[in-house]
PDB file of N, CA and C in Angstrom:
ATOM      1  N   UNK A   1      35.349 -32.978  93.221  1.00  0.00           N
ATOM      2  CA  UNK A   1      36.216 -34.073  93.605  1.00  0.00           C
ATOM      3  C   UNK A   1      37.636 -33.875  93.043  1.00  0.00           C
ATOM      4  N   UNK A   2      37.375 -33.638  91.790  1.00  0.00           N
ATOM      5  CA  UNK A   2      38.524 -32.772  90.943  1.00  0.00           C
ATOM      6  C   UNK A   2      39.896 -31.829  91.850  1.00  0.00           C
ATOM      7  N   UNK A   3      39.047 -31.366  92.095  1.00  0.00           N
ATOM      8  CA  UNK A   3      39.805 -29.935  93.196  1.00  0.00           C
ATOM      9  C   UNK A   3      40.531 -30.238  94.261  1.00  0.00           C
ATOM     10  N   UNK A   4      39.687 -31.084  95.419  1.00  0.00           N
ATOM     11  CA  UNK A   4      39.843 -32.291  96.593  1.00  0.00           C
ATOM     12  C   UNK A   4      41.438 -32.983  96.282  1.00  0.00           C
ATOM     13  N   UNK A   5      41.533 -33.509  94.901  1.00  0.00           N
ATOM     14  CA  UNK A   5      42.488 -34.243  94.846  1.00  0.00           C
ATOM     15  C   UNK A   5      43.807 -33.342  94.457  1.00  0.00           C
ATOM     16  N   UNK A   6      43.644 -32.554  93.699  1.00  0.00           N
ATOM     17  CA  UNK A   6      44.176 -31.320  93.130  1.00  0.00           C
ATOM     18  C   UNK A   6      44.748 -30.872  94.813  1.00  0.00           C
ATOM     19  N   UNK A   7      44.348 -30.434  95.659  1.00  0.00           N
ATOM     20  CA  UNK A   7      44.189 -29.825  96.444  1.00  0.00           C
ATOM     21  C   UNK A   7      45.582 -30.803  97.858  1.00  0.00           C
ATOM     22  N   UNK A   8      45.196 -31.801  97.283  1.00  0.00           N
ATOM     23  CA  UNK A   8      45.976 -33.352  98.287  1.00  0.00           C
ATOM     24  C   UNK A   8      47.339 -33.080  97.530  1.00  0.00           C
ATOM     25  N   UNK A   9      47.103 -33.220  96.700  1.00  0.00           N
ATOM     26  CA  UNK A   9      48.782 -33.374  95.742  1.00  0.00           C
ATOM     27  C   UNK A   9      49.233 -32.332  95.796  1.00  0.00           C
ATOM     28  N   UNK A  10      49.141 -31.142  95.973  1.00  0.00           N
ATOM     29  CA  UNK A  10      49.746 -30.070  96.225  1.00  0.00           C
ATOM     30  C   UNK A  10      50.176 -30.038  97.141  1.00  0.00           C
ATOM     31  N   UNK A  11      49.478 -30.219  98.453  1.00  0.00           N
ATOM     32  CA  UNK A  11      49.920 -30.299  99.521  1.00  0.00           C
ATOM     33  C   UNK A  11      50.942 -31.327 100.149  1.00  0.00           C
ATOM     34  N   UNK A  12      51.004 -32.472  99.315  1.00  0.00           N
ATOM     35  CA  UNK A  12      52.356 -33.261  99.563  1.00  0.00           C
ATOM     36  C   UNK A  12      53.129 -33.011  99.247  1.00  0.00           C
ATOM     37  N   UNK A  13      53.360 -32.193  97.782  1.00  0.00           N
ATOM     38  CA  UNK A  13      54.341 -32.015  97.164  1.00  0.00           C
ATOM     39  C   UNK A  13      54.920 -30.678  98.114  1.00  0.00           C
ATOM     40  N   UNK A  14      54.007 -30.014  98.828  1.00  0.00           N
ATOM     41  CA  UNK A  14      55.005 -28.749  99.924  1.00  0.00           C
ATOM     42  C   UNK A  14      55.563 -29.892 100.731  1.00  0.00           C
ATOM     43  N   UNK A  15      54.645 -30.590 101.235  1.00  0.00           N
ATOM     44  CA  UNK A  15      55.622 -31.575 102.357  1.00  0.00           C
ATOM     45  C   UNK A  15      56.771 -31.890 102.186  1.00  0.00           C
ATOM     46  N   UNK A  16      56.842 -33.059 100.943  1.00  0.00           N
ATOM     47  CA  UNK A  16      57.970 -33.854 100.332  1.00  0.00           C
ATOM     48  C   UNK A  16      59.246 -32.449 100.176  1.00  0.00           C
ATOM     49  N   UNK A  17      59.167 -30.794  99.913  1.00  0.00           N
ATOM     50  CA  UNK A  17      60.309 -30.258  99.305  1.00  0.00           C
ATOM     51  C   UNK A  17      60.251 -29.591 100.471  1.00  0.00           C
ATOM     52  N   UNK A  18      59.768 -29.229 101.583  1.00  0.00           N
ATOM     53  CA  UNK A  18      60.003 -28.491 102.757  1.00  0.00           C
ATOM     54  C   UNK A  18      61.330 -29.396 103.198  1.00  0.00           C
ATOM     55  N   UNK A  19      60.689 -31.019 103.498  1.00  0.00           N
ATOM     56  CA  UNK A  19      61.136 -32.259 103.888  1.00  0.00           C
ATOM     57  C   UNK A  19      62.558 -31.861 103.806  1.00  0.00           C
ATOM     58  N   UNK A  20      62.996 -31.981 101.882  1.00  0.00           N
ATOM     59  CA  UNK A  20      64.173 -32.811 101.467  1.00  0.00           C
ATOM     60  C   UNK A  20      64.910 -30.828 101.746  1.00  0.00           C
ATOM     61  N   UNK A  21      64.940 -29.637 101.669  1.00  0.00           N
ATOM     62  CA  UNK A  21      65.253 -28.631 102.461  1.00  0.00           C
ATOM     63  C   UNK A  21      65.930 -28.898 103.658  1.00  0.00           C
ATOM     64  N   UNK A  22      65.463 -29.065 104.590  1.00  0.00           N
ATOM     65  CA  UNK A  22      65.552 -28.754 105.657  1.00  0.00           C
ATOM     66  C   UNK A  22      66.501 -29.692 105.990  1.00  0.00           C
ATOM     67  N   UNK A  23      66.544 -30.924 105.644  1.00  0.00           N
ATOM     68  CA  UNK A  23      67.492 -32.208 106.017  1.00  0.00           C
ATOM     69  C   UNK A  23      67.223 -32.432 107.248  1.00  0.00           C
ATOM     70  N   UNK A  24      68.195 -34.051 107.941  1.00  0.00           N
ATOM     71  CA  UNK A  24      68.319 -33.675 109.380  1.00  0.00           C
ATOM     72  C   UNK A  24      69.242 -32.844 110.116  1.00  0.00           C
ATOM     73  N   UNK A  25      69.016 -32.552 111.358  1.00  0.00           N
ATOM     74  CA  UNK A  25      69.853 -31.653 111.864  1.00  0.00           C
ATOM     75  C   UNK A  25      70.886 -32.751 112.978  1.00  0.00           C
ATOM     76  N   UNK A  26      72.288 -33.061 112.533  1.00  0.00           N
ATOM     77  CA  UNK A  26      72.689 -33.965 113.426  1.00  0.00           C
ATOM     78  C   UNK A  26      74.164 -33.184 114.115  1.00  0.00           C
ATOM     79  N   UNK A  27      74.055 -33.651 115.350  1.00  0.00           N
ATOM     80  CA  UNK A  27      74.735 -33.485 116.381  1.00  0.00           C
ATOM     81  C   UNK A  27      76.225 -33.242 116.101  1.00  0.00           C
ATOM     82  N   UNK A  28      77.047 -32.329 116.422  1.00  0.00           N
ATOM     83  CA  UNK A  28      78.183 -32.179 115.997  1.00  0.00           C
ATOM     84  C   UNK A  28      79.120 -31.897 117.149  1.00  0.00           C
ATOM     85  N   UNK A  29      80.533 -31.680 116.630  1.00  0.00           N
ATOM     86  CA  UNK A  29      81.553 -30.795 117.825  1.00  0.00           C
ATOM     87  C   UNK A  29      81.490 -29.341 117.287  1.00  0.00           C
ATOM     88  N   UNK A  30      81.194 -28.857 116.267  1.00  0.00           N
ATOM     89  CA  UNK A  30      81.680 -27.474 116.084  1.00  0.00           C
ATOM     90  C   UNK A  30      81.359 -26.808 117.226  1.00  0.00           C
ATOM     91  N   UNK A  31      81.854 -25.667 117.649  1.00  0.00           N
ATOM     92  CA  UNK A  31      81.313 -24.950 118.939  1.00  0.00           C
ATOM     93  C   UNK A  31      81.260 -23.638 118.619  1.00  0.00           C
ATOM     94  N   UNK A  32      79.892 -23.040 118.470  1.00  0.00           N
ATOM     95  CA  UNK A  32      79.386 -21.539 118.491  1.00  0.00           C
ATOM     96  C   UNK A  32      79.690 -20.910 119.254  1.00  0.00           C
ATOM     97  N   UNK A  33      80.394 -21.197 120.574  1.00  0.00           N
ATOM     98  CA  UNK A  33      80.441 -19.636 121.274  1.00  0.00           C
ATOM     99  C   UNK A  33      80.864 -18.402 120.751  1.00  0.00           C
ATOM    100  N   UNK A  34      79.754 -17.266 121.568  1.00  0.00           N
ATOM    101  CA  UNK A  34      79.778 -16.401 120.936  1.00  0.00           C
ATOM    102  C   UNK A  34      79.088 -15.526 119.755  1.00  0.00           C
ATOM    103  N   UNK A  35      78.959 -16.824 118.999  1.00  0.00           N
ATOM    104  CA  UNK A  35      77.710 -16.299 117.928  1.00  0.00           C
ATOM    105  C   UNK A  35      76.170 -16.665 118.009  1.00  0.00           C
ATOM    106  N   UNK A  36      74.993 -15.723 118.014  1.00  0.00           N
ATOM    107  CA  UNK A  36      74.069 -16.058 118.418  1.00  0.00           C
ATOM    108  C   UNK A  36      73.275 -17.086 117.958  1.00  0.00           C
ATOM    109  N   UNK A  37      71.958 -17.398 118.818  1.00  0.00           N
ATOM    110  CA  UNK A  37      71.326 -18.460 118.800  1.00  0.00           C
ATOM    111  C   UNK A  37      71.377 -18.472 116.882  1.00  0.00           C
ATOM    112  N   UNK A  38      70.937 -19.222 115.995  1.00  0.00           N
ATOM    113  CA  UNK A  38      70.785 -19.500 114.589  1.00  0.00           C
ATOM    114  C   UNK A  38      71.307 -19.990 114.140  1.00  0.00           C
ATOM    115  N   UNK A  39      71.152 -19.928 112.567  1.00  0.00           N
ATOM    116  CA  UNK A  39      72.244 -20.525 111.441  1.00  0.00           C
ATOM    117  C   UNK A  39      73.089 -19.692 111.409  1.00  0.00           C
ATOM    118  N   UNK A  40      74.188 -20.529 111.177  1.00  0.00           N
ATOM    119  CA  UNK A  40      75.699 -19.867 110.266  1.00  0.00           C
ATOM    120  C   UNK A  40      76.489 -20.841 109.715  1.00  0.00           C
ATOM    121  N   UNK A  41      76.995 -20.227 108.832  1.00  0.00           N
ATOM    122  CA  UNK A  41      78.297 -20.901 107.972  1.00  0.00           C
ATOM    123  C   UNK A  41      79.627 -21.447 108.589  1.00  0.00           C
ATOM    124  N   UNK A  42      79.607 -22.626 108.781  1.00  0.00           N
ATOM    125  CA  UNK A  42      81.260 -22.848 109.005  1.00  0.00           C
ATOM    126  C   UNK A  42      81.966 -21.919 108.251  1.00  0.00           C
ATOM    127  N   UNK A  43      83.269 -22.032 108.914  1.00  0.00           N
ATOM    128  CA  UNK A  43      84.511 -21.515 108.315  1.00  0.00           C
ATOM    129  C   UNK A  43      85.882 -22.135 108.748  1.00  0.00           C
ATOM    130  N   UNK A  44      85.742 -23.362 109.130  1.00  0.00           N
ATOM    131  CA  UNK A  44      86.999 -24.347 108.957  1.00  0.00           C
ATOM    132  C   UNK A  44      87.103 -24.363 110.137  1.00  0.00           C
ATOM    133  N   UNK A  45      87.306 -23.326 111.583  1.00  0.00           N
ATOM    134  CA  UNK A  45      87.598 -22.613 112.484  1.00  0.00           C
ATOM    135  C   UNK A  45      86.598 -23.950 113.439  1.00  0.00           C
ATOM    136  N   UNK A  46      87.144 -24.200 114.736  1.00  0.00           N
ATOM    137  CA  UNK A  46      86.482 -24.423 115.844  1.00  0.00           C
ATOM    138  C   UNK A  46      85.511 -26.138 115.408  1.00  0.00           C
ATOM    139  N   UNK A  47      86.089 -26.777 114.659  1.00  0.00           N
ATOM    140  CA  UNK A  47      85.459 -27.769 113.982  1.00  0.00           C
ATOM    141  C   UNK A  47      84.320 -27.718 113.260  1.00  0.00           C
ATOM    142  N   UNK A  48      83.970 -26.866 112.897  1.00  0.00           N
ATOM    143  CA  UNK A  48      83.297 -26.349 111.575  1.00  0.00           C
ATOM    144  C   UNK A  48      83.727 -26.379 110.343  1.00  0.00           C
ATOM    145  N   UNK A  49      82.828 -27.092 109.780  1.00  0.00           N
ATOM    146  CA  UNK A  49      83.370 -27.514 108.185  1.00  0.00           C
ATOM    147  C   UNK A  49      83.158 -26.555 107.276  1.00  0.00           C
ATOM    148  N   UNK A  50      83.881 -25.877 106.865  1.00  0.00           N
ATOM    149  CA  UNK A  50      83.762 -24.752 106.026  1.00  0.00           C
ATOM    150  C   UNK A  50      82.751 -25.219 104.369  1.00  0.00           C
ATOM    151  N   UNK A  51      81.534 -24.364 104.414  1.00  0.00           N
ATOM    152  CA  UNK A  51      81.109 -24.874 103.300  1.00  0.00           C
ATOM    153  C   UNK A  51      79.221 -25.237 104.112  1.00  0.00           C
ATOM    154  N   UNK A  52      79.699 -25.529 104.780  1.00  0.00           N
ATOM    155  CA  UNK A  52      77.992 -26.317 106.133  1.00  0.00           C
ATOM    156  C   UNK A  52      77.530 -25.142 106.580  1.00  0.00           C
ATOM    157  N   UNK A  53      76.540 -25.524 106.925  1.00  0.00           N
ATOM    158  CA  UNK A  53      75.237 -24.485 107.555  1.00  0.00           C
ATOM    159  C   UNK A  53      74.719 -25.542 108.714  1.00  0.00           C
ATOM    160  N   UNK A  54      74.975 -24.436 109.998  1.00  0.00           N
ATOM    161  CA  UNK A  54      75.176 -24.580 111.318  1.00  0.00           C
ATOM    162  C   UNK A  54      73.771 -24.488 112.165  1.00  0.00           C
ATOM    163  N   UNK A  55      73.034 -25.077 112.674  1.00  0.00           N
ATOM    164  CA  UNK A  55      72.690 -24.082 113.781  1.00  0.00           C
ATOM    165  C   UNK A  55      73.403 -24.005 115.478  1.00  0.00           C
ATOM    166  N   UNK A  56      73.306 -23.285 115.787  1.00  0.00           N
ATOM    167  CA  UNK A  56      73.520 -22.937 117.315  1.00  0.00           C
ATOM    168  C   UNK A  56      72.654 -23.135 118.138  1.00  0.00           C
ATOM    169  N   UNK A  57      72.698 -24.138 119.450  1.00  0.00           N
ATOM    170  CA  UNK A  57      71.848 -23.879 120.062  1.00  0.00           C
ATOM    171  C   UNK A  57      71.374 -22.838 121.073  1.00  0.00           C
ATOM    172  N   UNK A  58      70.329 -23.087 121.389  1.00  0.00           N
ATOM    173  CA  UNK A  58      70.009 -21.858 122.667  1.00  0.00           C
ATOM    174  C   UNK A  58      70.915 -21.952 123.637  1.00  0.00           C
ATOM    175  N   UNK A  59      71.528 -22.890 124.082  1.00  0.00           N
ATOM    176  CA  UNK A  59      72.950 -23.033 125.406  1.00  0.00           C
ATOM    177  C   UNK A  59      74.202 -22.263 124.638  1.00  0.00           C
ATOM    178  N   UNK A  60      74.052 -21.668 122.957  1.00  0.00           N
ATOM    179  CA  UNK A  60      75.508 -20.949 122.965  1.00  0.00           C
ATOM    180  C   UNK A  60      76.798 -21.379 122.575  1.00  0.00           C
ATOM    181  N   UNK A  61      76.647 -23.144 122.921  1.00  0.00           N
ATOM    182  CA  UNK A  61      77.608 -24.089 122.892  1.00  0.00           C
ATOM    183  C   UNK A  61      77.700 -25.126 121.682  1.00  0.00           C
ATOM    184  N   UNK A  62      76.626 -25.272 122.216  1.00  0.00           N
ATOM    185  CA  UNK A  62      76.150 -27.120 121.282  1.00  0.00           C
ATOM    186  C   UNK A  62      75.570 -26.639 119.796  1.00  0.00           C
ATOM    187  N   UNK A  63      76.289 -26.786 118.891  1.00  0.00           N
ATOM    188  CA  UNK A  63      75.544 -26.838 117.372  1.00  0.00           C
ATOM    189  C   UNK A  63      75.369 -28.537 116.603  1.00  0.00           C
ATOM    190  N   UNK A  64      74.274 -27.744 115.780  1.00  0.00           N
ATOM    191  CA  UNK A  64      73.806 -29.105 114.929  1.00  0.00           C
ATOM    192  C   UNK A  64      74.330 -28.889 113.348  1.00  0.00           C
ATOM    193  N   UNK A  65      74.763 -29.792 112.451  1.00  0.00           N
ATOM    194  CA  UNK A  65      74.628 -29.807 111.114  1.00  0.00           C
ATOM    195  C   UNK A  65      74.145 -29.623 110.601  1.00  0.00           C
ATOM    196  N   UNK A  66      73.598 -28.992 109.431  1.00  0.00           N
ATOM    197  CA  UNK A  66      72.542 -29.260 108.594  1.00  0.00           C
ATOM    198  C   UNK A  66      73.210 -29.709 107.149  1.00  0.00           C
ATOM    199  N   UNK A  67      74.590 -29.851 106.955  1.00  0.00           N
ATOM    200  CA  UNK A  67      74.859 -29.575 105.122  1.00  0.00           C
ATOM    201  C   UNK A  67      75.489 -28.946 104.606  1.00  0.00           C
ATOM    202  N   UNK A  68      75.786 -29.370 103.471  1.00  0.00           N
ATOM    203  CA  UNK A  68      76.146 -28.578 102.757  1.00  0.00           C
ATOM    204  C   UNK A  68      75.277 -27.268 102.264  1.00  0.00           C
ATOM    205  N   UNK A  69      75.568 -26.141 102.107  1.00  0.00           N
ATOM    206  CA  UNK A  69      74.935 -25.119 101.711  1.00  0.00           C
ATOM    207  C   UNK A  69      75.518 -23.955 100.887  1.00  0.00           C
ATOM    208  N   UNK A  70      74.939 -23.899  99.484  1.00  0.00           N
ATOM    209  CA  UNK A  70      75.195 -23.633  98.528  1.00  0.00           C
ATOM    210  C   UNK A  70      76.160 -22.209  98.899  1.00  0.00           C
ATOM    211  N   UNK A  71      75.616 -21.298  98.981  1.00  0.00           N
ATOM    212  CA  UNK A  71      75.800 -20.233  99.478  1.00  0.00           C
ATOM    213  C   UNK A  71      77.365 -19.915 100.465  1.00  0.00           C
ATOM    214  N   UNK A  72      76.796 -20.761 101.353  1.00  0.00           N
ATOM    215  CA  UNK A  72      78.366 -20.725 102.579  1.00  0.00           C
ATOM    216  C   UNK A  72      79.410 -21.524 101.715  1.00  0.00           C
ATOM    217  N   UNK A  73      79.233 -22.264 100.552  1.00  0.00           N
ATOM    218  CA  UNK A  73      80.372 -22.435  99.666  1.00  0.00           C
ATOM    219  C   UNK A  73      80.805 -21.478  99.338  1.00  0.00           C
ATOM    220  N   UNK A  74      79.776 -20.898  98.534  1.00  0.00           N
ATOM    221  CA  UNK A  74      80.292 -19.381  97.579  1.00  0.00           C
ATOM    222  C   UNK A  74      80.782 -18.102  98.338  1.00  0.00           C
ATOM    223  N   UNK A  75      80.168 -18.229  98.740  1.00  0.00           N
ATOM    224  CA  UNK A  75      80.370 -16.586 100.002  1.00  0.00           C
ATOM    225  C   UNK A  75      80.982 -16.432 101.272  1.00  0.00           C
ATOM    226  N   UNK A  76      80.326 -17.771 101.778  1.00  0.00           N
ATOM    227  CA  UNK A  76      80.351 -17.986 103.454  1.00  0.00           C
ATOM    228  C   UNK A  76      79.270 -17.435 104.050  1.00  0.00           C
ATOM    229  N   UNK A  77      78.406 -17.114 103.465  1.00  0.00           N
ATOM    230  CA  UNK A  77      76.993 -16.232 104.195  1.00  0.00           C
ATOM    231  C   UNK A  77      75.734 -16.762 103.927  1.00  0.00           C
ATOM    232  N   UNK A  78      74.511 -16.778 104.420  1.00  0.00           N
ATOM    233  CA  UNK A  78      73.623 -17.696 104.573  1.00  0.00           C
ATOM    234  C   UNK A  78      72.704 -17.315 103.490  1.00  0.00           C
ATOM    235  N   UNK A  79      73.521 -15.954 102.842  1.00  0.00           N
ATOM    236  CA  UNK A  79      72.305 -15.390 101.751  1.00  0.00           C
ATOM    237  C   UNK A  79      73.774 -14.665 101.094  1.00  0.00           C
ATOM    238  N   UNK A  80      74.206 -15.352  99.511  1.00  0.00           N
ATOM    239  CA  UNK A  80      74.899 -14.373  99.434  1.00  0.00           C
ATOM    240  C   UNK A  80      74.354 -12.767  98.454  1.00  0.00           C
ATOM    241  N   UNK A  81      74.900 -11.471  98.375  1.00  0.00           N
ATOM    242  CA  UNK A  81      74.536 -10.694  97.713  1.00  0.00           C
ATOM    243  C   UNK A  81      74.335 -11.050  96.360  1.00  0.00           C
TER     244      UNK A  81
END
């Protein structure tokens, strides 16, 4: 029974930090053309907030927010070296 519960609480606790990760993804003007479907870093450029982590949608056009992101502060790259 021990284990069972052991087993529950672990598994929320991935939920709850996947959760607070990922944030929501909300609707923006920046405009990706050009760069492929994924994440990327603003860079001030094209209404992109330099410092945020982007995605692009599959149309090429339309991106979503996600945040601030540590990284595209420091570097501008989604992983820095």
């Amino acid at each position: 029974m021990k284990f069972l519960y052991f087993t529950l609480v672990l598994a929320a606790l991935f939920m709850l930090i996947s959760q607070a990760e990922a944030g929501p993804c909300k609707a923006t003007s920046c405009s990706c053309s050009g760069i492929p479907n994924g994440l990327f870093c603003g860079d001030g450029n094209l209404g992109c907030t330099k410092g945020h982590v982007y995605q692009c949608g599959s149309d090429g056009k339309n991106s979503c927010d996600f945040g601030i992101r540590n990284s595209c502060v420091k570097c501008n790259k989604l992983k820095c070296p």
